[in-house]
N, C-alpha and C. Protein backbone atom coordinates (compact mmCIF):
# COMPACT_ATOMS: atom_id res chain seq x y z
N UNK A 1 8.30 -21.38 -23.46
CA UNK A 1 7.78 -22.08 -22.30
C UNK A 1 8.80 -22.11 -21.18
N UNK A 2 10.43 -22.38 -21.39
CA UNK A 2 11.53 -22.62 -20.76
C UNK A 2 11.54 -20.60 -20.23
N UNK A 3 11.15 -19.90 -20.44
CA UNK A 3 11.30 -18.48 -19.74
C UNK A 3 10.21 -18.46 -19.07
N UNK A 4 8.90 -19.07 -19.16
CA UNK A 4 7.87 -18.50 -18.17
C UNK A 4 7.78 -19.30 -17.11
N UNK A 5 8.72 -20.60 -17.32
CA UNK A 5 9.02 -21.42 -16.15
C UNK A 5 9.89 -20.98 -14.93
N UNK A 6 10.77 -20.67 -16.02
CA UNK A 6 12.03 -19.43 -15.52
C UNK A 6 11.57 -18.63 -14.32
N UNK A 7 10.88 -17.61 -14.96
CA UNK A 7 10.06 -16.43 -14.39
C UNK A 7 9.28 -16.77 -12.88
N UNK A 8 8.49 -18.17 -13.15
CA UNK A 8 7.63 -18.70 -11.89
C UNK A 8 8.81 -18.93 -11.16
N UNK A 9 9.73 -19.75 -11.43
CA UNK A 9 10.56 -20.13 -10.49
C UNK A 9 11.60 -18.87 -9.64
N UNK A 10 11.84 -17.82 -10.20
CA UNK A 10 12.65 -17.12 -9.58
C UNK A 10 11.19 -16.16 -8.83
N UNK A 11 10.18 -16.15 -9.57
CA UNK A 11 9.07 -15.30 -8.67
C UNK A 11 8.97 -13.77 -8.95
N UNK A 12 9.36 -13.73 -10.51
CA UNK A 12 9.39 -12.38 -11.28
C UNK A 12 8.29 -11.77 -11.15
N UNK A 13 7.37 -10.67 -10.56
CA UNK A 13 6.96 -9.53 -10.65
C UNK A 13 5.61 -9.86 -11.37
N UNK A 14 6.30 -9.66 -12.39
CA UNK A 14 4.98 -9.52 -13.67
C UNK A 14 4.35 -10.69 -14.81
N UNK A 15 5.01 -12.14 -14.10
CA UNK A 15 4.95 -12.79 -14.59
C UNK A 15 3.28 -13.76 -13.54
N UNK A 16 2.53 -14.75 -14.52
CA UNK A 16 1.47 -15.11 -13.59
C UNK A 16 2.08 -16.64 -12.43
N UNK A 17 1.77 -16.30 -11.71
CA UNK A 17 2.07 -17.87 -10.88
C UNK A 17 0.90 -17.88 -9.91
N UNK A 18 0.82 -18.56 -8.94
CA UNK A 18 -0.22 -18.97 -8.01
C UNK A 18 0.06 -18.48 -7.04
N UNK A 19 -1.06 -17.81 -6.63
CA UNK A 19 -1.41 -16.87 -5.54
C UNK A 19 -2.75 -17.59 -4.70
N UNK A 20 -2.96 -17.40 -3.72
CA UNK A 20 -4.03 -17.89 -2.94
C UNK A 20 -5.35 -16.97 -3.32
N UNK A 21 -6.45 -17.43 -3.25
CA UNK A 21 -7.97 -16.59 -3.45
C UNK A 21 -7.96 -16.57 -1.66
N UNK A 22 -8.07 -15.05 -1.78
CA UNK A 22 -8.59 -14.61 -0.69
C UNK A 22 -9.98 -13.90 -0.65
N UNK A 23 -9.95 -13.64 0.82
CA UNK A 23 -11.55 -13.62 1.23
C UNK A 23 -11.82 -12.05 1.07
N UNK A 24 -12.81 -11.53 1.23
CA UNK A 24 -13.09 -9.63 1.11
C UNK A 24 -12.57 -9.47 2.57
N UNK A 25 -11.88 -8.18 2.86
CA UNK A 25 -11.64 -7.78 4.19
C UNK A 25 -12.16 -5.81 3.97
N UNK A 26 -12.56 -5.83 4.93
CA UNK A 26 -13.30 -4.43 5.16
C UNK A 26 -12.70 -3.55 6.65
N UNK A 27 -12.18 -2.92 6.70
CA UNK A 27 -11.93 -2.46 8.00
C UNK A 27 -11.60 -0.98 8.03
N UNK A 28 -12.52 -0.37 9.31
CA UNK A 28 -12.14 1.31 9.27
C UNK A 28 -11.62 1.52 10.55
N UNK A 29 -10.67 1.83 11.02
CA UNK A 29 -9.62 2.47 12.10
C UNK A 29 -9.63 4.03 11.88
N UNK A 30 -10.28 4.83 13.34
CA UNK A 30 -9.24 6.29 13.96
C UNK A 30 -8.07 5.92 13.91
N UNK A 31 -6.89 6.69 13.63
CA UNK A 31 -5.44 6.59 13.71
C UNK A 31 -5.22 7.80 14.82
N UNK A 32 -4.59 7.93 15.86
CA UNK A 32 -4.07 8.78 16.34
C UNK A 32 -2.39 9.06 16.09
N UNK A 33 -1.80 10.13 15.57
CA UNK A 33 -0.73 9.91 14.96
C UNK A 33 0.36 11.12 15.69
N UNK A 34 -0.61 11.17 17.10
CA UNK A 34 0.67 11.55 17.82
C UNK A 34 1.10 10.67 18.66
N UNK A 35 0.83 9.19 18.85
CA UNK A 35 1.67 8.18 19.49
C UNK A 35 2.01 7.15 18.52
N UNK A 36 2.92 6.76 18.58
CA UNK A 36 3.40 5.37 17.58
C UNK A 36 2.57 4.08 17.90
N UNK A 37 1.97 4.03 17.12
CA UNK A 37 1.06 2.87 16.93
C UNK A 37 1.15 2.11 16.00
N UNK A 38 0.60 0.68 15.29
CA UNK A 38 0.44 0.08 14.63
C UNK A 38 -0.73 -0.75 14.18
N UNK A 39 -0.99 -0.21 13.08
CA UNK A 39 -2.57 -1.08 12.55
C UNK A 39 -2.09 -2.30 11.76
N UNK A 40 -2.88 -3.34 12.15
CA UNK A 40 -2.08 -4.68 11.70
C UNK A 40 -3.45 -5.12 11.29
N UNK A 41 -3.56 -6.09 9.89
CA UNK A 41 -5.17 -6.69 9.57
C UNK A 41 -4.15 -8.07 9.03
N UNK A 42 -5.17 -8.40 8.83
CA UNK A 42 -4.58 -9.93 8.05
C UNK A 42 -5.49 -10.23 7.33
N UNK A 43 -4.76 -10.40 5.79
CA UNK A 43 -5.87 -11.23 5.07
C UNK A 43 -6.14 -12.41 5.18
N UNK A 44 -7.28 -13.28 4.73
CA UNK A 44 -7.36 -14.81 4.92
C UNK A 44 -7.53 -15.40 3.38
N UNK A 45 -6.63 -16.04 3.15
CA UNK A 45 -7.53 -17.22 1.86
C UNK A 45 -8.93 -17.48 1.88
N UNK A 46 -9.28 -18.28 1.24
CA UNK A 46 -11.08 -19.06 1.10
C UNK A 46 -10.55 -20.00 2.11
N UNK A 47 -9.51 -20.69 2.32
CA UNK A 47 -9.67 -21.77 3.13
C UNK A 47 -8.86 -21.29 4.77
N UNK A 48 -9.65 -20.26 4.46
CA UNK A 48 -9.23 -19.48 6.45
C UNK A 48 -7.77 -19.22 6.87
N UNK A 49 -6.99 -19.56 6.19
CA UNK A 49 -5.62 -19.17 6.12
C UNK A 49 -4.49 -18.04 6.31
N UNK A 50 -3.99 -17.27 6.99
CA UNK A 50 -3.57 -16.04 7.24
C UNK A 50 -3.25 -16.00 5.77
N UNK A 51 -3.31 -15.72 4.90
CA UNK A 51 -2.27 -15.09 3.39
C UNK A 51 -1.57 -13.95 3.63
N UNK A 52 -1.96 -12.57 4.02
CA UNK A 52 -0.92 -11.58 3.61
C UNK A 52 -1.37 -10.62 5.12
N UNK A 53 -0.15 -9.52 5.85
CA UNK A 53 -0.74 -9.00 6.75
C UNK A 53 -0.55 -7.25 5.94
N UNK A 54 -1.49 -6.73 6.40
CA UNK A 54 -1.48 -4.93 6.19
C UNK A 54 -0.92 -4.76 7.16
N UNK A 55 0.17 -4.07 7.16
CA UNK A 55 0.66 -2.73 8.20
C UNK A 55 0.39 -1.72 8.39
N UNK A 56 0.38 -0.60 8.80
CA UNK A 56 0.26 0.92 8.58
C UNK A 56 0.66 1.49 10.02
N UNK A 57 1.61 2.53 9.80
CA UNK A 57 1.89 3.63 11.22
C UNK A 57 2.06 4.44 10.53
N UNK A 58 2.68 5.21 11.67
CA UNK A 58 3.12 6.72 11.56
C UNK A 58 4.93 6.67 11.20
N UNK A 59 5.12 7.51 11.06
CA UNK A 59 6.54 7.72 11.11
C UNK A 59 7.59 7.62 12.22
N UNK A 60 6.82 7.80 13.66
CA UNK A 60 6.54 7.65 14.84
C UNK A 60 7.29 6.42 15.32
N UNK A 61 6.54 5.15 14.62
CA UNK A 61 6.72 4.35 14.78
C UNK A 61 7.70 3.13 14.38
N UNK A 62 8.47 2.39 15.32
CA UNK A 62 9.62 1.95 15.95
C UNK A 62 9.18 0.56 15.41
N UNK A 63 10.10 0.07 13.99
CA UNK A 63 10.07 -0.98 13.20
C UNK A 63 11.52 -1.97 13.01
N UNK A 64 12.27 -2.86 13.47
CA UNK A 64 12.87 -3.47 13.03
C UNK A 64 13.14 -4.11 11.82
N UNK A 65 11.79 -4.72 11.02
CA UNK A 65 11.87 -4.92 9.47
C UNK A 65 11.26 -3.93 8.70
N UNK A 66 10.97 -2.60 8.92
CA UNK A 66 10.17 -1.87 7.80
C UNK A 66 10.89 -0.13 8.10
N UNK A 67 10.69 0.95 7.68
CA UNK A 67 11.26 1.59 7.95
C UNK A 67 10.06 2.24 7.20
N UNK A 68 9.01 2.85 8.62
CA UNK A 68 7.60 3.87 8.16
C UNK A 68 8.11 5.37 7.94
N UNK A 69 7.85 5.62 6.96
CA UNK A 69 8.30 7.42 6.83
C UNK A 69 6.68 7.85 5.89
N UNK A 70 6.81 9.57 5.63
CA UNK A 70 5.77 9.97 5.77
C UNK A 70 4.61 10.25 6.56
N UNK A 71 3.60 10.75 6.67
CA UNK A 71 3.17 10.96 7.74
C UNK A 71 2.00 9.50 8.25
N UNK A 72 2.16 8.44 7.09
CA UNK A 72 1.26 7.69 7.63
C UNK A 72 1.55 6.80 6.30
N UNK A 73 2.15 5.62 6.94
CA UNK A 73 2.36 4.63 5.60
C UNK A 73 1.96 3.00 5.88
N UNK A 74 1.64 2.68 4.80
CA UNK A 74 0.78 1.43 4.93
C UNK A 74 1.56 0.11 3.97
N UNK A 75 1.84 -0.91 4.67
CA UNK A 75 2.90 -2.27 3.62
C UNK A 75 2.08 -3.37 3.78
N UNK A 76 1.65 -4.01 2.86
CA UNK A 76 1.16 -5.37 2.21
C UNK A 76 2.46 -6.48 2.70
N UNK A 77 2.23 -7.40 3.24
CA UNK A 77 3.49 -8.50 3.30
C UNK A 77 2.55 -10.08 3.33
N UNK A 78 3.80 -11.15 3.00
CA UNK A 78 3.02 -12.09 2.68
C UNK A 78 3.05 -12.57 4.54
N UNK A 79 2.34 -14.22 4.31
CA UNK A 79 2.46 -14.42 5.50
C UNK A 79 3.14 -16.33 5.11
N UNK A 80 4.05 -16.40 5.78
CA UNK A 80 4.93 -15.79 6.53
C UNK A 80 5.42 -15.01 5.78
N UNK A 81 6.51 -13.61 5.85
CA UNK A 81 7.05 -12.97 5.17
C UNK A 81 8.03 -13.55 4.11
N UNK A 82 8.11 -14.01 2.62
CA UNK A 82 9.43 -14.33 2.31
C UNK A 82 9.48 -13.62 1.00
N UNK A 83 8.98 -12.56 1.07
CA UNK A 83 9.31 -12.13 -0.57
C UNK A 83 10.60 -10.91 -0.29
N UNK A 84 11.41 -11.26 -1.36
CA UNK A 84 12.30 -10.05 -1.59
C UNK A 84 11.70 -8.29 -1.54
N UNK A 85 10.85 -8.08 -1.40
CA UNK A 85 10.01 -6.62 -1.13
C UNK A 85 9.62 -6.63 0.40
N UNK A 86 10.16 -5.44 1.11
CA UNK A 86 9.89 -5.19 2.21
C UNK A 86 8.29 -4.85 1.78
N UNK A 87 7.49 -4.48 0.74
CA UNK A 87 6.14 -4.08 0.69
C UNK A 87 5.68 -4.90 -0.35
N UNK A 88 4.86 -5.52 -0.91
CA UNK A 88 4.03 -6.02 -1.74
C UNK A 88 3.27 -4.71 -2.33
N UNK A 89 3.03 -3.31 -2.06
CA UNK A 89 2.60 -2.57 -2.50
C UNK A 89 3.30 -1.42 -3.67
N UNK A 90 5.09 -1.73 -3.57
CA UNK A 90 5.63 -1.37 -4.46
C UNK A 90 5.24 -1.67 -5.94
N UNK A 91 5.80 -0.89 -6.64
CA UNK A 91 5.69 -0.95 -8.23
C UNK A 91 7.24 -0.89 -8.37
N UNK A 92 7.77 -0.97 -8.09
CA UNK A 92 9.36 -0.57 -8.43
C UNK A 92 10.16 -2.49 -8.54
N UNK A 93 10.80 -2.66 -9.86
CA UNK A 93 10.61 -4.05 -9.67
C UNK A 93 12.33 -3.95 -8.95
N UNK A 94 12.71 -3.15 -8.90
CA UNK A 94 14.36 -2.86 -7.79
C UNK A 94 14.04 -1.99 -6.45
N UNK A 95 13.35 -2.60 -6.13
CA UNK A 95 13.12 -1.29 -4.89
C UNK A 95 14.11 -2.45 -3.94
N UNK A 96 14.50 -0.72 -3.33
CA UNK A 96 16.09 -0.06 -2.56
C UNK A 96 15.31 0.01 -0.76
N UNK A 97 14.61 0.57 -1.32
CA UNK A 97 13.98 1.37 -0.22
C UNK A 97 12.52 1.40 0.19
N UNK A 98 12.08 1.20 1.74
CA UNK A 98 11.12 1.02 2.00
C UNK A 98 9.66 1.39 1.46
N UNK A 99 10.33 3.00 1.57
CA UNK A 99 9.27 3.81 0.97
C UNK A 99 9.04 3.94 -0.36
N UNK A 100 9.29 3.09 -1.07
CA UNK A 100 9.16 2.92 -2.64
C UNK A 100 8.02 2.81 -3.10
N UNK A 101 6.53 3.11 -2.68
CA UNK A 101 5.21 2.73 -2.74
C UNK A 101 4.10 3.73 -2.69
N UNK A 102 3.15 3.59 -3.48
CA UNK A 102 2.17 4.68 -2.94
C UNK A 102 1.32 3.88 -1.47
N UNK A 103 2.14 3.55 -0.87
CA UNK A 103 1.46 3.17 0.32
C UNK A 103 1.81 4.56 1.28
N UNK A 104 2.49 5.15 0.90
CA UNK A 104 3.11 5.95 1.82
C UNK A 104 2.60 7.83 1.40
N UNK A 105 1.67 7.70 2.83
CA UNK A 105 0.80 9.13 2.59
C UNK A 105 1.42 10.54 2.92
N UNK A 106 1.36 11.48 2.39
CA UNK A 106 1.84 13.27 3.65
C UNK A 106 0.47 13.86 3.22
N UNK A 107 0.84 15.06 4.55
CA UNK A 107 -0.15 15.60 5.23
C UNK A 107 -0.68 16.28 3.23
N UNK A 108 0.07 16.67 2.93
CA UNK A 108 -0.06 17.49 1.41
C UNK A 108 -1.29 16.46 0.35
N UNK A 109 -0.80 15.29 0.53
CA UNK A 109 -1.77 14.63 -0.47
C UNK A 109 -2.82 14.31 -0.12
N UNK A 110 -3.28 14.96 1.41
CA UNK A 110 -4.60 14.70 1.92
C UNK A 110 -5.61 15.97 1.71
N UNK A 111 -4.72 16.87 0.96
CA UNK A 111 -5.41 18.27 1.38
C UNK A 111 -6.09 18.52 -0.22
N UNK A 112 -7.08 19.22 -0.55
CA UNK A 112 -7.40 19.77 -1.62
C UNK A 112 -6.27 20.60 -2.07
N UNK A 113 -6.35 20.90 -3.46
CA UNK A 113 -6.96 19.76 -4.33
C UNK A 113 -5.73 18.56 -4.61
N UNK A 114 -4.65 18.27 -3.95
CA UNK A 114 -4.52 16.84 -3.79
C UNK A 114 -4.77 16.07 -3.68
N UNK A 115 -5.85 15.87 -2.14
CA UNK A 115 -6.50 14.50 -1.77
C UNK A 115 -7.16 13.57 -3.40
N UNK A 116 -7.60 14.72 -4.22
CA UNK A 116 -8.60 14.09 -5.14
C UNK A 116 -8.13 13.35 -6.62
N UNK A 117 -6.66 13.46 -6.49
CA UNK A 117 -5.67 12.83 -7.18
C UNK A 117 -5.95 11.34 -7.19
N UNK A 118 -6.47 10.79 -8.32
CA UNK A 118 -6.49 9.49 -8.28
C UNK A 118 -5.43 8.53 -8.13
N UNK A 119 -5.25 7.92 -7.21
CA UNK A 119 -4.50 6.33 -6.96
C UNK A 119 -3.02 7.30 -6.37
N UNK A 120 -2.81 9.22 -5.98
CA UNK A 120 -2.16 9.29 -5.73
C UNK A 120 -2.52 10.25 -4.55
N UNK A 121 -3.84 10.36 -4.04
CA UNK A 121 -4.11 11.97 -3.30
C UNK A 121 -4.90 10.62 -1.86
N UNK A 122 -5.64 10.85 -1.46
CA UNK A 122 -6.78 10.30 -0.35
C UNK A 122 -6.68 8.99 -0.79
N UNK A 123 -7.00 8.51 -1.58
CA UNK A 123 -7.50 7.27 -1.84
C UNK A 123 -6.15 6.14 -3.24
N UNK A 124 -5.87 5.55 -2.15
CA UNK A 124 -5.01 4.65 -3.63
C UNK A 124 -5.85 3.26 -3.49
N UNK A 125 -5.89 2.60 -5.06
CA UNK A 125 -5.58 1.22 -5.46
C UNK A 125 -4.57 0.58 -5.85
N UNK A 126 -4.41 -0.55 -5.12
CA UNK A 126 -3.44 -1.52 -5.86
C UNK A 126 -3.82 -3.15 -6.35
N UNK A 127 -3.17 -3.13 -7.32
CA UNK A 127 -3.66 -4.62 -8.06
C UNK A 127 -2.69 -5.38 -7.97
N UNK A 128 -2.84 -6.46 -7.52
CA UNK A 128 -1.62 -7.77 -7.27
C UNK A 128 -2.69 -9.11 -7.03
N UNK A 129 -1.65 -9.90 -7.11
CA UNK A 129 -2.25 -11.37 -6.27
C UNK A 129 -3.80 -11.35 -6.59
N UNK A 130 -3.83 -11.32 -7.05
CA UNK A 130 -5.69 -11.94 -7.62
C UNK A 130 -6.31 -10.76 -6.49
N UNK A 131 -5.73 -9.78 -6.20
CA UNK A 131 -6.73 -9.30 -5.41
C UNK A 131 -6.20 -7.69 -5.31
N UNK A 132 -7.46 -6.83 -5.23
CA UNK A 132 -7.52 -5.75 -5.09
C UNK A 132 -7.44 -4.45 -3.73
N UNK A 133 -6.53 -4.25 -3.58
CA UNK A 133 -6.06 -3.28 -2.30
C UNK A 133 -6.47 -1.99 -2.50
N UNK A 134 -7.57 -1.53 -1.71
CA UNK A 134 -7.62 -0.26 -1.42
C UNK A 134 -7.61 0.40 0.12
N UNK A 135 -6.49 1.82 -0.68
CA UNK A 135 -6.19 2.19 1.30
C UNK A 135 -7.28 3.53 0.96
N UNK A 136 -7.68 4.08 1.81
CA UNK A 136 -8.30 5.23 2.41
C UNK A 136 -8.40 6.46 3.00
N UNK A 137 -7.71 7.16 3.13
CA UNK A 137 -7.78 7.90 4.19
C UNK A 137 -8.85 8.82 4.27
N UNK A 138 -9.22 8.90 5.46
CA UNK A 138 -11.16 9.79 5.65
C UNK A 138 -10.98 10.88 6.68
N UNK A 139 -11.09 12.02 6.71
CA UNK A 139 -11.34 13.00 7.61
C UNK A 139 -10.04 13.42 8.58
N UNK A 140 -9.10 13.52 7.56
CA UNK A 140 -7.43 14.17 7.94
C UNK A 140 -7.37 15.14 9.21
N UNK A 141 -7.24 14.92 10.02
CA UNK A 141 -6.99 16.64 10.96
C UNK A 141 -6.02 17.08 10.86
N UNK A 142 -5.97 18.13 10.96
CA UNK A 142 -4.21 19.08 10.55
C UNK A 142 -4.22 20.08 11.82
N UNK A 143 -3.06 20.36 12.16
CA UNK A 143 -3.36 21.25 13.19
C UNK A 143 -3.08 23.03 12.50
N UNK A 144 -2.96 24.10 13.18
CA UNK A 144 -2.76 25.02 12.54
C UNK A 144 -1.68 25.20 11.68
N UNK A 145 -0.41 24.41 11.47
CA UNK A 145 0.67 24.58 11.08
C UNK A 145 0.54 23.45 10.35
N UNK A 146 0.08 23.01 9.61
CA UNK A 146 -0.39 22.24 8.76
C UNK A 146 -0.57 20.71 8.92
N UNK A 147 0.50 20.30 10.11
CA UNK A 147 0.66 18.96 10.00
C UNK A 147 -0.49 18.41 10.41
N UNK A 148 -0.38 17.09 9.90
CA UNK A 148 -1.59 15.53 10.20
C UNK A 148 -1.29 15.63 11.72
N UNK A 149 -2.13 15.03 12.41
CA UNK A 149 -2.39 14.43 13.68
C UNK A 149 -3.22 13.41 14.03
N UNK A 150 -4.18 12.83 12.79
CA UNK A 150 -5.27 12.05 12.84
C UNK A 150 -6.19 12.24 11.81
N UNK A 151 -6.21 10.89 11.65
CA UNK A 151 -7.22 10.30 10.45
C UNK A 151 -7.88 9.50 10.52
N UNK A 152 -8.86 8.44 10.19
CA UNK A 152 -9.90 7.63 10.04
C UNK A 152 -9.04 6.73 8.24
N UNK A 153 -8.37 5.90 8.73
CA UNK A 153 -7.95 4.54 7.70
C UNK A 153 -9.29 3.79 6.99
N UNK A 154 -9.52 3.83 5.92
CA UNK A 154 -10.75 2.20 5.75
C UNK A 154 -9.55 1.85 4.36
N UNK A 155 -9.53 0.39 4.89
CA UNK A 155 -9.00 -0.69 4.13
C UNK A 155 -9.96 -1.71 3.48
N UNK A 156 -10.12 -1.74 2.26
CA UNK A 156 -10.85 -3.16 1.60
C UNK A 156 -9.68 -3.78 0.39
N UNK A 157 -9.72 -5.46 1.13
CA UNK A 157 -9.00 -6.38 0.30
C UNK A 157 -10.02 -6.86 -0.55
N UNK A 158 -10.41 -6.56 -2.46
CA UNK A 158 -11.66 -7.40 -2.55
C UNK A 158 -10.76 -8.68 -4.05
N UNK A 159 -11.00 -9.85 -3.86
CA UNK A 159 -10.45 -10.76 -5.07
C UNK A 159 -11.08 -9.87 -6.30
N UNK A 160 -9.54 -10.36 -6.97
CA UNK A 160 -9.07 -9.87 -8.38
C UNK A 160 -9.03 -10.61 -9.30
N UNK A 161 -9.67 -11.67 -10.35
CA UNK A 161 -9.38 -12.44 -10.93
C UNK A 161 -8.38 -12.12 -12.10
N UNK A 162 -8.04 -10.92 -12.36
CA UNK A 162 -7.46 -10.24 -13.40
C UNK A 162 -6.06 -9.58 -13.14
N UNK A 163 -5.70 -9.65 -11.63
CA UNK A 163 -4.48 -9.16 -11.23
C UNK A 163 -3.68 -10.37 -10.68
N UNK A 164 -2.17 -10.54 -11.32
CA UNK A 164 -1.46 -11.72 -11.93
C UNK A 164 -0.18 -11.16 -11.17
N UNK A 165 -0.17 -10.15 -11.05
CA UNK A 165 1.43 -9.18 -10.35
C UNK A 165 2.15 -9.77 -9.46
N UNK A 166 3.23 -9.91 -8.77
CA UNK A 166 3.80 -10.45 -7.56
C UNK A 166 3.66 -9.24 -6.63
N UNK A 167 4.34 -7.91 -7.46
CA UNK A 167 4.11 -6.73 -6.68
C UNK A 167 3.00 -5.73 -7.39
N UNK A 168 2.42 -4.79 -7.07
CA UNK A 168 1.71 -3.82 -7.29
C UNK A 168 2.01 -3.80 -8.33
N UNK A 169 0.63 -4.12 -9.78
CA UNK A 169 0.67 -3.23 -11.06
C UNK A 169 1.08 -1.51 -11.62
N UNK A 170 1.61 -1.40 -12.01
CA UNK A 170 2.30 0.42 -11.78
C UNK A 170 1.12 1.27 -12.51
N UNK A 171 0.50 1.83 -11.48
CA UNK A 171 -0.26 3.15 -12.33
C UNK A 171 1.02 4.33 -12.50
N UNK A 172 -0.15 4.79 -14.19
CA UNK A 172 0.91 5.81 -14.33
C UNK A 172 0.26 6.98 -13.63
N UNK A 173 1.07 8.40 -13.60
CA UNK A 173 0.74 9.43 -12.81
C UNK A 173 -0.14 10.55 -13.88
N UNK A 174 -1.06 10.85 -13.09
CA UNK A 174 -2.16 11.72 -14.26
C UNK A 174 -1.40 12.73 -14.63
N UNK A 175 -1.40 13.42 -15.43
CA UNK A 175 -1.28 14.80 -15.89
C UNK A 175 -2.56 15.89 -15.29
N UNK A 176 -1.92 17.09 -15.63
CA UNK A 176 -2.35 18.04 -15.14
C UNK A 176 -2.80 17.90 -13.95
N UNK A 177 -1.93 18.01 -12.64
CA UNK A 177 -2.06 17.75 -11.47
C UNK A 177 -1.33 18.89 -11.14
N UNK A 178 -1.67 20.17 -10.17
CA UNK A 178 -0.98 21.10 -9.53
C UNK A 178 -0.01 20.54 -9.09
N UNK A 179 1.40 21.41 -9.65
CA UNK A 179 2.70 20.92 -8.92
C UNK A 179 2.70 21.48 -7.07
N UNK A 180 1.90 22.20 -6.66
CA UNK A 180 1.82 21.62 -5.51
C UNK A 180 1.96 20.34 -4.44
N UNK A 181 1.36 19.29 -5.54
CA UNK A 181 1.13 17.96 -5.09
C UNK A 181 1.91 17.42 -5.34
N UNK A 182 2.97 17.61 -5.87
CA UNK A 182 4.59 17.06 -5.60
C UNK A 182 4.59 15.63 -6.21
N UNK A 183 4.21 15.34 -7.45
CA UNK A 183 4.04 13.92 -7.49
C UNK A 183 5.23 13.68 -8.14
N UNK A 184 6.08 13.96 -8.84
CA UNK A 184 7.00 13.53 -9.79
C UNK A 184 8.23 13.87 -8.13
N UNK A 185 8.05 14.45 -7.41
CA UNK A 185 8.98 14.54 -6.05
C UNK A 185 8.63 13.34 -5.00
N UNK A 186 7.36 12.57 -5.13
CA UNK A 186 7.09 11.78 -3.80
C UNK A 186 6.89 10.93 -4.27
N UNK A 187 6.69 10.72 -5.67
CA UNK A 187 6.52 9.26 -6.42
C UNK A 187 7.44 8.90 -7.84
């Protein structure tokens, strides 16, 4: 009993403590990702409450607390910010570094047959906080030389009664995935 008290009190990871019930959030954004921009959502509790904000830019883009790399990366934070994780979307229970997350997309994991990589190509889930994070990405443009330039984001926050995490539950990485898709290199 004296360790899971422990655990709440220092705010261990994988241990259960109290999290707010939040509300469903649904949202689809064009990204244009040849200017530095920033997509900002906020989740709300049941009782109307800011709880946690989504981030997402480009690499582009000019951050004092976050440091966006890849061609389009997306961070979970509480509100107000006070957790030791620059992302709530990490799995890494020592993360160093910003980009420690499958929040963080390249032009490669949007493309066949990458994109179709579960929880690591187009589409990731994450499980935390009583609630379920899914990012999106829809209709990639690449220019002739391969790179991204624009995408279509849809974000849904939907409650989790079954996710207890502080940070992101860790999926493991599928097998038999073309080493093209660089997963054991980007994750």
């Amino acid at each position: 009993m004296f360790s899971l008290m422990l655990s709440a009190a220092l705010g261990l990871p994988h241990q259960r403590a109290s999290f707010p019930d939040i509300r469903p959030l649904h949202a689809v954004r064009k990204i244009d990702l040849n200017r530095p921009s920033l997509l900002e959502l906020t989740v709300y509790s049941k009782s109307r409450r800011p709880a946690y904000k989504i981030q997402c830019a480009s690499a582009s883009f000019s951050s004092k607390d976050f440091d966006y790399s890849g061609d389009f990366e997306c961070r979970l934070i509480e509100v107000p910010h006070s957790s030791r994780y620059s992302t709530l979307l990490t799995e890494n229970l020592d993360q160093s570094r910003d980009w420690e997350s499958r929040g963080r997309f390249f032009a490669a994991s949007l493309k066949p047959p990458c994109s179709g990589v579960a929880d690591f190509g187009a589409v990731r889930t994450f499980s935390l906080r009583k609630m379920r994070v899914s990012l999106s990405v829809r209709d990639p443009r690449f220019r002739r030389d391969g790179t991204l330039y624009a995408l279509t984001a849809q974000i849904d926050v939907v409650p989790d009664g079954l996710a207890h995490t502080s940070i992101a539950k860790r999926v493991q990485k599928p097998s038999g995935v073309p080493k093209t898709c660089k997963l054991d290199e980007l994750f």
